[in-house]
Protein backbone atom coordinates (compact mmCIF):
# COMPACT_ATOMS: atom_id res chain seq x y z
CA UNK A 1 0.00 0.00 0.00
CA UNK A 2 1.30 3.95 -0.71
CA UNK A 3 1.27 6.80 1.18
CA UNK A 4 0.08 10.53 -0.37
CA UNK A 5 1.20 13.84 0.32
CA UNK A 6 -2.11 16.33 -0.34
CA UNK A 7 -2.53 20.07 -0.18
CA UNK A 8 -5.20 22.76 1.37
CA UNK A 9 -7.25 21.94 -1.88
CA UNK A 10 -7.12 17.99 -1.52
CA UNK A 11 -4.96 17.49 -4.50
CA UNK A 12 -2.60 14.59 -4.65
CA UNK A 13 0.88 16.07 -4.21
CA UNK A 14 3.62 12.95 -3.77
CA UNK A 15 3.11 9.56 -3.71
CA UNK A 16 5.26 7.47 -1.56
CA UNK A 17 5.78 3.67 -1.01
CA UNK A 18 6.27 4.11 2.79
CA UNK A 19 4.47 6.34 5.11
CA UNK A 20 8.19 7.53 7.38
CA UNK A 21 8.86 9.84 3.94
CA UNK A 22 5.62 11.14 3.32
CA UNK A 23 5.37 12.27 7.11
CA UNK A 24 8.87 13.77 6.68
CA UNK A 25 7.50 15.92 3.75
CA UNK A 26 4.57 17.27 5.85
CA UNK A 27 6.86 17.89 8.48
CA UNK A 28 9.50 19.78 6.73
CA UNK A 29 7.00 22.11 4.80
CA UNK A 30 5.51 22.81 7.83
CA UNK A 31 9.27 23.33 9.53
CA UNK A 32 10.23 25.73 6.90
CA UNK A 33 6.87 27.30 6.53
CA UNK A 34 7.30 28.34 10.25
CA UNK A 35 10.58 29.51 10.18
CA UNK A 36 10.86 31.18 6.74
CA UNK A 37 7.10 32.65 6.36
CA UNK A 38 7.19 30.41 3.26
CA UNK A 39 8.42 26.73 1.78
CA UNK A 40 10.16 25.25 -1.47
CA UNK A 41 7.68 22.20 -1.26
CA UNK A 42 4.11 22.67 -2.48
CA UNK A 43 1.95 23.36 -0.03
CA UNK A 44 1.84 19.96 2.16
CA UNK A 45 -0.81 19.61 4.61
CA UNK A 46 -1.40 16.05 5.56
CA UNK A 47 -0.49 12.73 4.62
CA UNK A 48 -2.63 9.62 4.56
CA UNK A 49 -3.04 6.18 2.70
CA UNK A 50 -3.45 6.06 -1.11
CA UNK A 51 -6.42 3.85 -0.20
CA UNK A 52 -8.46 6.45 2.37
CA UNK A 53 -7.35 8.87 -0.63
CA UNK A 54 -8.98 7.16 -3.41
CA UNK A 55 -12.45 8.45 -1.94
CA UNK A 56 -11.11 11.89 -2.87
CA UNK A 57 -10.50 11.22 -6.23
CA UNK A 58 -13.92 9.93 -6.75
CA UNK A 59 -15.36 13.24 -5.42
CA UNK A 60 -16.44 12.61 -1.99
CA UNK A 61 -16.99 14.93 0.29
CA UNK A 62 -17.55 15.44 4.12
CA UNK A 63 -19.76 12.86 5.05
CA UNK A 64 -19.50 10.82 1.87
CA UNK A 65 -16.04 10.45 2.14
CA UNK A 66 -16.42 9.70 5.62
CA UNK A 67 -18.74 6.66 5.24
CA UNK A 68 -16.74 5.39 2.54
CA UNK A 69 -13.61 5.28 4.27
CA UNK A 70 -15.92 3.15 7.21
CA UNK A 71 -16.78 1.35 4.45
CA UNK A 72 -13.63 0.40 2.84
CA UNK A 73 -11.93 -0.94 5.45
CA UNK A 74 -10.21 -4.13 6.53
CA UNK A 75 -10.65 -5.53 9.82
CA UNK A 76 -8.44 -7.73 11.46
């Protein structure tokens, strides 16, 4: 399973096979965003699973997305 950088808008920034890099990314914009009043890096946000992100790229929304994340997962 990969890991996804997003932005403020949702949009798919990085994808990553491993989830220690893309929480690195959303650390260091944030870092330098702090520090410098601005950052190299797109603007990072978050981080999550390629698979809670595919919900996203079928348009869900708030609750939608919400219930099919519940939905899609694996328990166990």
């Amino acid at each position: 399973m990969g890991w996804v950088t997003y932005d403020d808008r949702g949009n798919l920034v990085k994808y990553y096979k491993k989830p220690g890099p893309a929480k690195a990314a959303v650390t260091r914009a944030q870092r330098d965003k702090q520090f410098y009043g601005y950052t190299v890096y797109p603007n990072v946000v978050g981080f999550c699973s390629y698979k809670d992100f595919e919900g996203v790229l079928m348009g869900l929304e708030g609750a939608e997305l919400k219930l099919w994340q519940f939905c899609n997962t694996q328990s166990g």
